[in-house]
N, C-alpha and C. Protein backbone atom coordinates (compact mmCIF):
# COMPACT_ATOMS: atom_id res chain seq x y z
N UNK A 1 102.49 76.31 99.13
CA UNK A 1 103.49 77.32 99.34
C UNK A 1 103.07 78.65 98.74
N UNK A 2 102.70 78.75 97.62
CA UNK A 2 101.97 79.93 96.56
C UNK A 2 100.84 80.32 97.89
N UNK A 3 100.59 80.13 98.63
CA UNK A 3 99.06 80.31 99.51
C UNK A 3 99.72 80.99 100.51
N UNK A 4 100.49 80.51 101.07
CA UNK A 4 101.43 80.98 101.94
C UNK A 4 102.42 81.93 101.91
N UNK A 5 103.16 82.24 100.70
CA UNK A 5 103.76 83.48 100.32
C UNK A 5 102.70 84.86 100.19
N UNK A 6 101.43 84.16 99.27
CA UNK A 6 99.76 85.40 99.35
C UNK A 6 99.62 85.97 100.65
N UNK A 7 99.89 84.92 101.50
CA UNK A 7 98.99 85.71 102.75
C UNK A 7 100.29 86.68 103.29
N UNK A 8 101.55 86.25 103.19
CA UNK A 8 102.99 87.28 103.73
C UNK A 8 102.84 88.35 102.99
N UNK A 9 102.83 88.64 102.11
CA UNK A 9 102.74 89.53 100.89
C UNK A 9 101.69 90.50 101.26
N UNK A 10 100.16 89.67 101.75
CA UNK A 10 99.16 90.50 102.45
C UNK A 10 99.43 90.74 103.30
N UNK A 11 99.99 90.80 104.44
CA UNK A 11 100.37 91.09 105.75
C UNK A 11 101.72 92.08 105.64
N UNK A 12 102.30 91.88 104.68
CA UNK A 12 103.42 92.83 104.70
C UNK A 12 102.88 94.38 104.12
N UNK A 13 102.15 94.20 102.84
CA UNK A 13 101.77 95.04 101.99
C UNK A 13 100.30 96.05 102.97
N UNK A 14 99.43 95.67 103.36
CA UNK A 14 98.48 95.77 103.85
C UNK A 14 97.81 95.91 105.24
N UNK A 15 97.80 94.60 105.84
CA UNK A 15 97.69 94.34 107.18
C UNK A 15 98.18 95.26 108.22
N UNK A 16 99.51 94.79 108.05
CA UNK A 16 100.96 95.17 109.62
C UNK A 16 100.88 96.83 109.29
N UNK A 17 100.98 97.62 108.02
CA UNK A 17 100.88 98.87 107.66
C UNK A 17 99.65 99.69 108.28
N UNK A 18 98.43 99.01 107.82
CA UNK A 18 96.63 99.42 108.50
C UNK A 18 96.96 99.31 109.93
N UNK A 19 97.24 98.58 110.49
CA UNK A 19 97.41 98.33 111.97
C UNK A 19 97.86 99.17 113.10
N UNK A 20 99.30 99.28 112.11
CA UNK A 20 99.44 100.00 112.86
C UNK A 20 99.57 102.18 112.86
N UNK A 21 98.77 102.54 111.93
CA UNK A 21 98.03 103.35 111.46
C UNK A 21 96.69 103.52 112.31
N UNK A 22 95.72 102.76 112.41
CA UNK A 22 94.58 102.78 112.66
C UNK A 22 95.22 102.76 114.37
N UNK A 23 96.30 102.21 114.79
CA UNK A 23 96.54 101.90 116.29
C UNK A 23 97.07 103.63 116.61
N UNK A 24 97.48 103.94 115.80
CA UNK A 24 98.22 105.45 116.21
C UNK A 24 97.27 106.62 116.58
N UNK A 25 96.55 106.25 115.25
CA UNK A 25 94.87 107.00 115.47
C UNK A 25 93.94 107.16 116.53
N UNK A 26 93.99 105.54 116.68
CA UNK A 26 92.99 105.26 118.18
C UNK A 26 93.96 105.88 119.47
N UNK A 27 94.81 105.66 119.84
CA UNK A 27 95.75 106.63 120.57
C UNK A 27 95.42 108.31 120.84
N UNK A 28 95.84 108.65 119.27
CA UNK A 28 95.82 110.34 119.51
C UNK A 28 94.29 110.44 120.12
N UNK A 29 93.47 109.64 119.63
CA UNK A 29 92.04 110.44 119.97
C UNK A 29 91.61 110.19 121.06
N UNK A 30 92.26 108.77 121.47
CA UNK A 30 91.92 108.76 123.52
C UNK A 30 93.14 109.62 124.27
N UNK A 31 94.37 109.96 123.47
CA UNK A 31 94.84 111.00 124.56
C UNK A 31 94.52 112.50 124.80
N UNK A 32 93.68 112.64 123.23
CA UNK A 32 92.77 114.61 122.98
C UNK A 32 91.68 113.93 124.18
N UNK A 33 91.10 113.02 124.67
CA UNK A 33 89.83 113.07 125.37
C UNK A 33 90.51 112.40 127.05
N UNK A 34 91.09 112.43 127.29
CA UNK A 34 92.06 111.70 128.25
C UNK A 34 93.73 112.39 128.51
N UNK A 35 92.87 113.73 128.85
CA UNK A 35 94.39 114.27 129.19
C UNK A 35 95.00 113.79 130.20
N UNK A 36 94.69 113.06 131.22
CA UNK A 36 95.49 112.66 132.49
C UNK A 36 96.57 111.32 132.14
N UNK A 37 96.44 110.57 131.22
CA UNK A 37 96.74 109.26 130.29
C UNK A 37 97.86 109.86 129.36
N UNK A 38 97.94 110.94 129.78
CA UNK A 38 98.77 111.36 128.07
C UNK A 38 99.99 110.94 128.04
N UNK A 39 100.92 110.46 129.20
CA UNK A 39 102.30 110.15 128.90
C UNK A 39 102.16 108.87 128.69
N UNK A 40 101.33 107.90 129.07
CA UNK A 40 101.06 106.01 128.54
C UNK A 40 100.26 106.25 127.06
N UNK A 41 99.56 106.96 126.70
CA UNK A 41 99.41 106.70 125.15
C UNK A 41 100.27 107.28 124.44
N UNK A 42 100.91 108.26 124.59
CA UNK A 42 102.54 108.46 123.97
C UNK A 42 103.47 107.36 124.12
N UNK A 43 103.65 107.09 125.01
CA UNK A 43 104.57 105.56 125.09
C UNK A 43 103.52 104.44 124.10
N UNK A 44 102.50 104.00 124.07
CA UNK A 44 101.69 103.21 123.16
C UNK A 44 102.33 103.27 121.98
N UNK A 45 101.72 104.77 121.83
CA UNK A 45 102.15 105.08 120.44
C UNK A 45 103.35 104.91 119.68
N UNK A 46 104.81 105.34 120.45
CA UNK A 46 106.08 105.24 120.55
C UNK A 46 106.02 103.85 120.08
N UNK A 47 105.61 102.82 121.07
CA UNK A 47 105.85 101.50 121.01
C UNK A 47 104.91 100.70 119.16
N UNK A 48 104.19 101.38 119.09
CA UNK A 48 103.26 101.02 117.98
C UNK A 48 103.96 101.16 116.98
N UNK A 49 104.76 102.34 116.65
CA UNK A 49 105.63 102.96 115.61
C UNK A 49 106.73 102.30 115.26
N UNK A 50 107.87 101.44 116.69
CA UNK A 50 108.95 100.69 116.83
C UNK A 50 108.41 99.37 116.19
N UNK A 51 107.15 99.02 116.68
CA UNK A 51 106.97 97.22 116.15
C UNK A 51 106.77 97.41 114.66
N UNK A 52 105.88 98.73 114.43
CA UNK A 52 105.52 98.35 112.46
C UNK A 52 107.40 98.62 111.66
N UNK A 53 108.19 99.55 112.54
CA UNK A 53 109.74 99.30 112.01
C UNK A 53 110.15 98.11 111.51
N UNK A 54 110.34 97.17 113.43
CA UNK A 54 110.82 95.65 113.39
C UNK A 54 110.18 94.82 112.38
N UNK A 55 108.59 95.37 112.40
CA UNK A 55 107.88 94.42 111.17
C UNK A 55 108.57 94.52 110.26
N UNK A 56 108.78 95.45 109.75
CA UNK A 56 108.84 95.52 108.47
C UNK A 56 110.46 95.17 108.21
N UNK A 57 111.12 95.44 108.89
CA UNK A 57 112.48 95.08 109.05
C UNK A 57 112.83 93.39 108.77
N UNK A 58 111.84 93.04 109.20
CA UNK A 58 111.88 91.23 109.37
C UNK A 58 111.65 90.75 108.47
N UNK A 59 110.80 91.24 107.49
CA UNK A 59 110.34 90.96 105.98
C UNK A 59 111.76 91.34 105.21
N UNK A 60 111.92 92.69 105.32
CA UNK A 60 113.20 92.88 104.53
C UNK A 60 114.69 91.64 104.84
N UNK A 61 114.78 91.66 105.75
CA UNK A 61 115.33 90.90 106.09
C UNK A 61 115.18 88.69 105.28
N UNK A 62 114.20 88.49 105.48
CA UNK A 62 113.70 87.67 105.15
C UNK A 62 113.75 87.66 103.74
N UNK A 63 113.37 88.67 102.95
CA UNK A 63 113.83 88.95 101.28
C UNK A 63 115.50 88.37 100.90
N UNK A 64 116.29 89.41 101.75
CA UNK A 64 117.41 89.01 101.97
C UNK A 64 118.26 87.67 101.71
N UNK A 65 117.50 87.02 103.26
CA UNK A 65 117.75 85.61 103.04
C UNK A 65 117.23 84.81 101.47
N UNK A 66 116.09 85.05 101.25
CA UNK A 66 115.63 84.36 100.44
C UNK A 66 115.89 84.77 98.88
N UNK A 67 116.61 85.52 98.42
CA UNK A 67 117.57 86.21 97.41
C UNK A 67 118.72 85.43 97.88
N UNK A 68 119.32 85.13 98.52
CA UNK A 68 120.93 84.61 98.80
C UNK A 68 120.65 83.33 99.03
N UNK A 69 119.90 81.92 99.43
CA UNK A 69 119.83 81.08 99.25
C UNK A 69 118.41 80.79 97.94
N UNK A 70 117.69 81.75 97.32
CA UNK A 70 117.34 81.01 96.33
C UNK A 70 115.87 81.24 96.89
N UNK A 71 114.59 81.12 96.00
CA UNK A 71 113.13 81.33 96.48
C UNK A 71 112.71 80.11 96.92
N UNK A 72 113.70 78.91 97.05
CA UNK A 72 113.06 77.48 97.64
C UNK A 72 113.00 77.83 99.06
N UNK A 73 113.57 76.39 99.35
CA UNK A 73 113.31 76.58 101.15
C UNK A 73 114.78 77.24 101.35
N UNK A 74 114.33 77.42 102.54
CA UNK A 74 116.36 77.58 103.37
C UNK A 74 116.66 76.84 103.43
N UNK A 75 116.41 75.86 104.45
CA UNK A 75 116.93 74.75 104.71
C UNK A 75 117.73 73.72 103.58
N UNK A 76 118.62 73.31 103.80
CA UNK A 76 119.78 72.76 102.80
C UNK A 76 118.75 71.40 103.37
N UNK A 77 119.24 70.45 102.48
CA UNK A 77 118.59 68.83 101.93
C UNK A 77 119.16 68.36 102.63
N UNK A 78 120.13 68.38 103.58
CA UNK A 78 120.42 67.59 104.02
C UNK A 78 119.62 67.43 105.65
N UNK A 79 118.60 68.29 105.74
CA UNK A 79 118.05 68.63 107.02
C UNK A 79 116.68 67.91 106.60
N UNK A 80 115.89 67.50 105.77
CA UNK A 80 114.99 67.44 105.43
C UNK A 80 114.10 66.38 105.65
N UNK A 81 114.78 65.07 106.19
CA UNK A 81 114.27 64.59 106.75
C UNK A 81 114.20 63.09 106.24
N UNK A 82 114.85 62.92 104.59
CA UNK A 82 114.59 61.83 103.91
C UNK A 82 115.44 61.19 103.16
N UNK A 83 115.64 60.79 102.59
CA UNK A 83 116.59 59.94 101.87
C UNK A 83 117.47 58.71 102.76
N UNK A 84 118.38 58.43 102.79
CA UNK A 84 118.49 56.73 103.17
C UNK A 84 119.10 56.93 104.60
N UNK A 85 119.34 55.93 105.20
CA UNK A 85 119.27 55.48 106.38
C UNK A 85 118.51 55.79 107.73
N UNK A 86 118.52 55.33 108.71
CA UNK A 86 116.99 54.63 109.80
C UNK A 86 117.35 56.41 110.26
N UNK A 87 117.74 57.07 110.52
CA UNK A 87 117.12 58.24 111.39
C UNK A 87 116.59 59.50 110.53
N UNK A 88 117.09 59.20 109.12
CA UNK A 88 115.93 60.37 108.61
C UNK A 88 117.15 61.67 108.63
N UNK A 89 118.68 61.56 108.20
CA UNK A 89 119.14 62.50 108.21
C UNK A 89 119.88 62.54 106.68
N UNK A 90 119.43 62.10 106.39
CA UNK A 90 120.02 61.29 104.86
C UNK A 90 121.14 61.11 104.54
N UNK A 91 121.38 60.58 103.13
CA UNK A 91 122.82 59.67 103.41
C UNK A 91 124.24 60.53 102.79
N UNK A 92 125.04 60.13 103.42
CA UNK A 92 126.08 61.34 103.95
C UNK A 92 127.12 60.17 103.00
């Protein structure tokens, strides 16, 4: 789990941020050399700008959750799959 929070943490902090930076970049400089293209790499771009939002929105979000039920899992124990009787929904 510790391995798996590292790599969110990298992807939130790092990754999804570079991405979409370096994507905005590559844009402006094929629409300065590609003037006929210029209203689809503005829309690119537009669109590049909206997903690193939602990204980042989804993490916050996800903090959220995981502040209000606690840094374990979400999922309540009773979903989990174990404890007594034959189907694995445990005992009630």
């Amino acid at each position: 789990m510790d391995t798996l929070n590292e790599i969110i943490s990298l992807l939130r902090v790092v990754i999804i941020p570079l991405g979409v930076i370096f994507r905005v970049i590559f844009c402006l400089t094929k629409m300065i050399y590609d003037e006929e293209a210029q209203g689809s790499y503005k829309r690119k771009i537009r669109n590049t700008i909206v997903f690193g939002i939602i990204a980042e929105l989804i993490f916050v979000i996800l903090d959220l959750v995981q502040n209000y039920y606690g840094t374990g899992s979400i999922l309540p124990t009773y979903f989990s799959g174990g404890g007594q009787g034959g189907g694995g929904g445990g005992g009630w």
